[in-house]
Protein backbone atom coordinates (compact mmCIF):
# COMPACT_ATOMS: atom_id res chain seq x y z
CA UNK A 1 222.75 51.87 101.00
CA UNK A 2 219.53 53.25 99.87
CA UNK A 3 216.91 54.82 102.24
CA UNK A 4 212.73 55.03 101.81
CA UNK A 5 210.47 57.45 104.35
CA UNK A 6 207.27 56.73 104.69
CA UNK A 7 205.71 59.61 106.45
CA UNK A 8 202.56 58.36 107.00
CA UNK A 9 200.58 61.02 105.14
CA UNK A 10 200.64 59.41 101.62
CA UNK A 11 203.88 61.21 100.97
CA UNK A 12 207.58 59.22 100.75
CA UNK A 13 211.16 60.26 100.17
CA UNK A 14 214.36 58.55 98.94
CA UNK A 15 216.71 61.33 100.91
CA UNK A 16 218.94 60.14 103.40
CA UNK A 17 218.11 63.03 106.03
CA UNK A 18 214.93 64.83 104.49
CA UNK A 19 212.62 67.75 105.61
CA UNK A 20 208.93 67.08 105.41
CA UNK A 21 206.01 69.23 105.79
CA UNK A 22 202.51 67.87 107.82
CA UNK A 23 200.12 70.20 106.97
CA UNK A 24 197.09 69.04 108.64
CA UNK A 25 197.49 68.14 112.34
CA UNK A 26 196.90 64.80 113.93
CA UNK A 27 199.42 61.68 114.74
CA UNK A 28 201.29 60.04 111.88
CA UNK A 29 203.01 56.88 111.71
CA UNK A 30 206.26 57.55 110.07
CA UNK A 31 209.02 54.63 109.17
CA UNK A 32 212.06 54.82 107.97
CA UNK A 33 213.54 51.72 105.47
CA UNK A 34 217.56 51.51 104.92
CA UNK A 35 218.27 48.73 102.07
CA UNK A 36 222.22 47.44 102.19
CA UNK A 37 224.50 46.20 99.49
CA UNK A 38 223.20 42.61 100.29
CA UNK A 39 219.53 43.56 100.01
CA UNK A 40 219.57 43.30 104.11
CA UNK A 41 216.90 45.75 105.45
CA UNK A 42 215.73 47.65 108.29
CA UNK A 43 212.96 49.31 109.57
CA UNK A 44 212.84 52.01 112.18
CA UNK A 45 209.14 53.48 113.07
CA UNK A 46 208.54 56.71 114.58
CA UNK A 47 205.04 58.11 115.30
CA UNK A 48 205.11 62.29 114.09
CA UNK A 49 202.14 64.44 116.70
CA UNK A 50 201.56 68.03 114.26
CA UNK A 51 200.00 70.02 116.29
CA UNK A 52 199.18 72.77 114.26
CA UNK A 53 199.26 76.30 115.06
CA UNK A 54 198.70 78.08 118.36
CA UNK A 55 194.90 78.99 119.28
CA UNK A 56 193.69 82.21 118.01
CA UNK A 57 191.92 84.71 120.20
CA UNK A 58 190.05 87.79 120.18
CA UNK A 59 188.35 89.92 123.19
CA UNK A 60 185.17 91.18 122.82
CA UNK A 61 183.95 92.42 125.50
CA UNK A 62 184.44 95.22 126.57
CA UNK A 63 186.05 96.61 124.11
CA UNK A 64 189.06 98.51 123.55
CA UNK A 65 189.53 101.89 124.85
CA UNK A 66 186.05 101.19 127.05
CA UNK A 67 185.12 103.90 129.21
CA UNK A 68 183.81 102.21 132.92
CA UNK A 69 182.34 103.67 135.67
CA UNK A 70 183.69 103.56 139.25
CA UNK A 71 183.02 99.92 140.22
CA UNK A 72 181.10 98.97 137.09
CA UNK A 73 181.06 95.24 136.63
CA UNK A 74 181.92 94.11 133.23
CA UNK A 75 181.40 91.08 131.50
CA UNK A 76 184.03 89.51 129.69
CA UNK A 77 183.92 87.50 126.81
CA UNK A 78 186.32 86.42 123.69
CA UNK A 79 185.90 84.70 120.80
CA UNK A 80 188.14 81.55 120.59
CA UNK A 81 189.30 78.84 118.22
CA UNK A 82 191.89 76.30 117.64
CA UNK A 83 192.87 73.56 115.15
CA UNK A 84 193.05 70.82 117.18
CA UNK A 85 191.16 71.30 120.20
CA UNK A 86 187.20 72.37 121.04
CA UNK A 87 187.05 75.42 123.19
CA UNK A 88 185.72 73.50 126.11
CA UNK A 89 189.35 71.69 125.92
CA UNK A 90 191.33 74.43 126.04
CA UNK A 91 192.27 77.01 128.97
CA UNK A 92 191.42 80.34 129.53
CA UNK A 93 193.37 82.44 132.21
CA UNK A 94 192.66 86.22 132.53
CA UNK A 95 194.71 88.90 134.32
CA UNK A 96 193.83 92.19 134.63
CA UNK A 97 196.46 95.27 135.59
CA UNK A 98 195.58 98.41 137.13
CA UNK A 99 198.22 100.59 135.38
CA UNK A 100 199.15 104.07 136.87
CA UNK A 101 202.73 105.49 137.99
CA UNK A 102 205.38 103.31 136.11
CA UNK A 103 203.62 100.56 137.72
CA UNK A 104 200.79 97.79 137.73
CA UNK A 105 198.79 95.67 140.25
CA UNK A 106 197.91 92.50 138.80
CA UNK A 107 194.70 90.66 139.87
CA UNK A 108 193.75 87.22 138.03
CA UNK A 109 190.78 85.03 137.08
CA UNK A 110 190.35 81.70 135.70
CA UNK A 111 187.28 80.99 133.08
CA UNK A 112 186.01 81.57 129.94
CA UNK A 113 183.92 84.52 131.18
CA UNK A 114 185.01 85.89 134.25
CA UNK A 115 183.22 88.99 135.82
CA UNK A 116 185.81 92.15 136.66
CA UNK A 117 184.91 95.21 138.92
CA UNK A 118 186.63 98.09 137.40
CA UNK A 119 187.46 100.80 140.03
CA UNK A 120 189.97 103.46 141.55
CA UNK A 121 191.05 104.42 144.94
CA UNK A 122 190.74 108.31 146.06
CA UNK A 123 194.57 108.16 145.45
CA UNK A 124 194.87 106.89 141.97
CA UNK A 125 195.37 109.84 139.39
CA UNK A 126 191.85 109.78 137.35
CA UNK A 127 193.49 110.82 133.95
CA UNK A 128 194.99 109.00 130.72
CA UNK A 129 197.86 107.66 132.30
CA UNK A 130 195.95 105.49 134.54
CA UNK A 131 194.29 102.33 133.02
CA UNK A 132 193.39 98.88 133.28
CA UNK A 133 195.20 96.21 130.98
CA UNK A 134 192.95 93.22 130.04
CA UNK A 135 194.92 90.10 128.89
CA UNK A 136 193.20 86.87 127.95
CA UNK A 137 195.54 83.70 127.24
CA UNK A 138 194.47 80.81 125.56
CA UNK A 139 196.45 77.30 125.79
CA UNK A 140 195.91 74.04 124.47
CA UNK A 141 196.41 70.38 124.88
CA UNK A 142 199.53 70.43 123.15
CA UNK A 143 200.66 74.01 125.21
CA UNK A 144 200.54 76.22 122.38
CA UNK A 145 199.41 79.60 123.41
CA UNK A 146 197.87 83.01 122.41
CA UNK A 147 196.98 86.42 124.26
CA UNK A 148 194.99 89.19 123.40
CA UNK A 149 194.97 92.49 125.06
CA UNK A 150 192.81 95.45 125.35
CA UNK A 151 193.19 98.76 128.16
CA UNK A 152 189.75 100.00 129.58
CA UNK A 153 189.95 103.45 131.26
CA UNK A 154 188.33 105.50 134.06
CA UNK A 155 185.06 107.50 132.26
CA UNK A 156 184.03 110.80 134.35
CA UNK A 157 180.28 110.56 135.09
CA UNK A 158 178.27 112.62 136.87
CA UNK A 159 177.09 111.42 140.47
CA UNK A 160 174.57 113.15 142.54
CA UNK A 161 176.82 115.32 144.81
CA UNK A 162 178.61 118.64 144.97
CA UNK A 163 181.18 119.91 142.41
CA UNK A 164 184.85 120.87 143.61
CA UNK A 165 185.15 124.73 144.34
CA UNK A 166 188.90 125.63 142.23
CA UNK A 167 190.25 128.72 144.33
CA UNK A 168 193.74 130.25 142.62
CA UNK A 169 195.91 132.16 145.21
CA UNK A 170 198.70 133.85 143.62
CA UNK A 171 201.47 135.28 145.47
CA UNK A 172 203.31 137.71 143.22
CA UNK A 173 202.35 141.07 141.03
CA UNK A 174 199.90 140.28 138.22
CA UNK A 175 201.64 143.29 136.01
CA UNK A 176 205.04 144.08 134.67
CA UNK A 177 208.14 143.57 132.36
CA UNK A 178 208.76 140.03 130.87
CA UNK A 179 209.86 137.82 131.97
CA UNK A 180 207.28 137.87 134.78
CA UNK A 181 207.77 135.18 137.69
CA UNK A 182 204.33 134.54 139.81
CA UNK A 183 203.35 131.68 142.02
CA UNK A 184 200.34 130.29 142.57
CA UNK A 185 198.61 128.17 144.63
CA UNK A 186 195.44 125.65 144.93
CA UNK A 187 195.30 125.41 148.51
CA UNK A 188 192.10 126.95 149.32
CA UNK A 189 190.59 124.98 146.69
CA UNK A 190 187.79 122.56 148.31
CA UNK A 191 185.30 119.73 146.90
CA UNK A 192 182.07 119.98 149.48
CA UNK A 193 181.61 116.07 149.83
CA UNK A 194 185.62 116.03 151.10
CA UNK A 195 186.62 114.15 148.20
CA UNK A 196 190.26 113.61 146.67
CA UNK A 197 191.16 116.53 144.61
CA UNK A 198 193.65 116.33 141.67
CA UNK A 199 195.00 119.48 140.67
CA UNK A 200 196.32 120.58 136.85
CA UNK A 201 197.34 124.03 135.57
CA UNK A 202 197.29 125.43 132.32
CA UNK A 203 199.57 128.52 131.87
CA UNK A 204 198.11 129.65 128.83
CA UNK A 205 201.46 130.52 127.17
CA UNK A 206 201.91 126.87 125.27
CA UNK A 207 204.17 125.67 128.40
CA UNK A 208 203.21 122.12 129.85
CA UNK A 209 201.11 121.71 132.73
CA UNK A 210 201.78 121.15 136.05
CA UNK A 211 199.95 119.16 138.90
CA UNK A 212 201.69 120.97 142.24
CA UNK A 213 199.33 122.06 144.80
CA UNK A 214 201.56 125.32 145.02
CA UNK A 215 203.93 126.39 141.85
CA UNK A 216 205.98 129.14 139.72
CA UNK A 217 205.88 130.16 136.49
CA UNK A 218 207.84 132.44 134.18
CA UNK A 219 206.01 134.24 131.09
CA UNK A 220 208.94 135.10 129.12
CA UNK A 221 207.20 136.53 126.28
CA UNK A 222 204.39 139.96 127.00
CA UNK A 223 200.84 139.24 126.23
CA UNK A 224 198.05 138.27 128.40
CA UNK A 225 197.60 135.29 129.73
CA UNK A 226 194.58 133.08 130.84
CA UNK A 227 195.92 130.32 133.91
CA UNK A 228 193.32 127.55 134.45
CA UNK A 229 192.88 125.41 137.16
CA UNK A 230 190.99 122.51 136.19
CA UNK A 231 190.24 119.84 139.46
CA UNK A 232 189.02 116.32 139.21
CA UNK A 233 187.51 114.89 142.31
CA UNK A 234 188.80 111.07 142.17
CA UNK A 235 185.79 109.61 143.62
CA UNK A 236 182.94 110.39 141.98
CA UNK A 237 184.30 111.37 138.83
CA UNK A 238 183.50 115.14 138.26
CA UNK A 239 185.29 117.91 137.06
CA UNK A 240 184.94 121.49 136.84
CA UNK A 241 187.35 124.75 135.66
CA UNK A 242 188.58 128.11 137.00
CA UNK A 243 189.72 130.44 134.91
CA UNK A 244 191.58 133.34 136.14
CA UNK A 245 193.23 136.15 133.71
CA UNK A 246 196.52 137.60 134.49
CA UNK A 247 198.62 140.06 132.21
């Protein structure tokens, strides 16, 4: 018994069970020929769809790592291709995740160039670990997909209003023999437009920081030490320092 494959690209094989390559997509008409002992044939069709590779996408707006302001709209736009369909075939869905606290809230759009408003509530931290995630995915007729991804993040810009007024209570002596336990406190620290205030201090001593409205530390090493407490104001986006020295 002797076998012939047509595979409908110019290219044939004698193998009984071959592997064959398409590498241009489209729809080819593929037959299969089996010859017996008493020159008796058969022919078995079989129409082959490649559908190349999946589409590729970029976004390009805004761009990675893009600073917004509190409820800036922003364009988005991406730049799109695939090897089988036109872009006006294929479809576009973006979702966008407002990333903060081990957690996201998606919100999605539909379009090739949806419009986003970028912005944070007075309770959502206003630092690096708060973000947006932008993902674009890209399907075509055949369901082959691709997504892109970029983060935009929270910029701190100046608005017309009053800066936040750091106050440092401590609670403690501010001299003697290492190690040297004080506590401190932000609570009579104010912002005059009643704002949302985000607290961080700074030992001074290499240690990390700490966001508690009221807190302990230990130097365990003498030296002098400058503690800062910096405030953001989640609002409008302002920030300004206290520094207090303690030895």
């Amino acid at each position: 018994m002797t076998f012939k494959w047509d595979f409908g690209d110019g290219s044939t094989s004698t193998d009984p069970n071959p592997t064959h390559t398409y590498n241009t997509a489209g729809t080819f008409q593929a037959s299969m020929v089996v010859l017996d002992e008493w020159f008796l044939q058969a022919t078995q069709p079989v129409t082959v769809m490649a559908i190349g590779n999946p589409p590729r996408v970029k976004i390009t707006q805004p761009v990675d790592n893009y600073r917004f302001g509190n409820g800036e709209v922003v364009a988005t736009s991406a730049q799109v291709s695939d090897d089988v369909d036109p872009a006006n075939k294929l479809t576009y869905a973006w979702e966008a995740r407002l990333v903060h606290n081990n957690h996201f809230h998606p919100d999605t759009g539909m379009g090739a160039t949806p419009l986003w408003a970028f912005q944070f509530s007075s309770f959502t931290p206003l630092d690096d670990r708060t973000s947006y995630e932008l993902y674009l995915t890209v399907t075509n007729t055949h369901g082959l997909s691709a997504t892109d991804m970029i983060r935009v993040r929270a910029g701190y810009i100046d608005f017309p209003n009053g800066p936040p007024q750091p106050k440092i209570t401590v609670n403690g002596p501010l001299t003697g023999s290492a190690p040297l336990t004080i506590e401190v406190s932000g609570k009579d620290t104010y912002d005059p437009d009643t704002d949302f205030c985000h607290l961080l201090w700074d030992w001074g001593d290499g240690s990390p920081t700490n966001t508690d409205l009221t807190t302990r530390h230990t130097f365990g090493a003498p030296g002098s030490y400058t503690i800062t407490l910096t405030v953001r104001i989640l609002q409008v986006f302002q920030q300004k320092s206290c520094d207090t020295g303690y030895t």
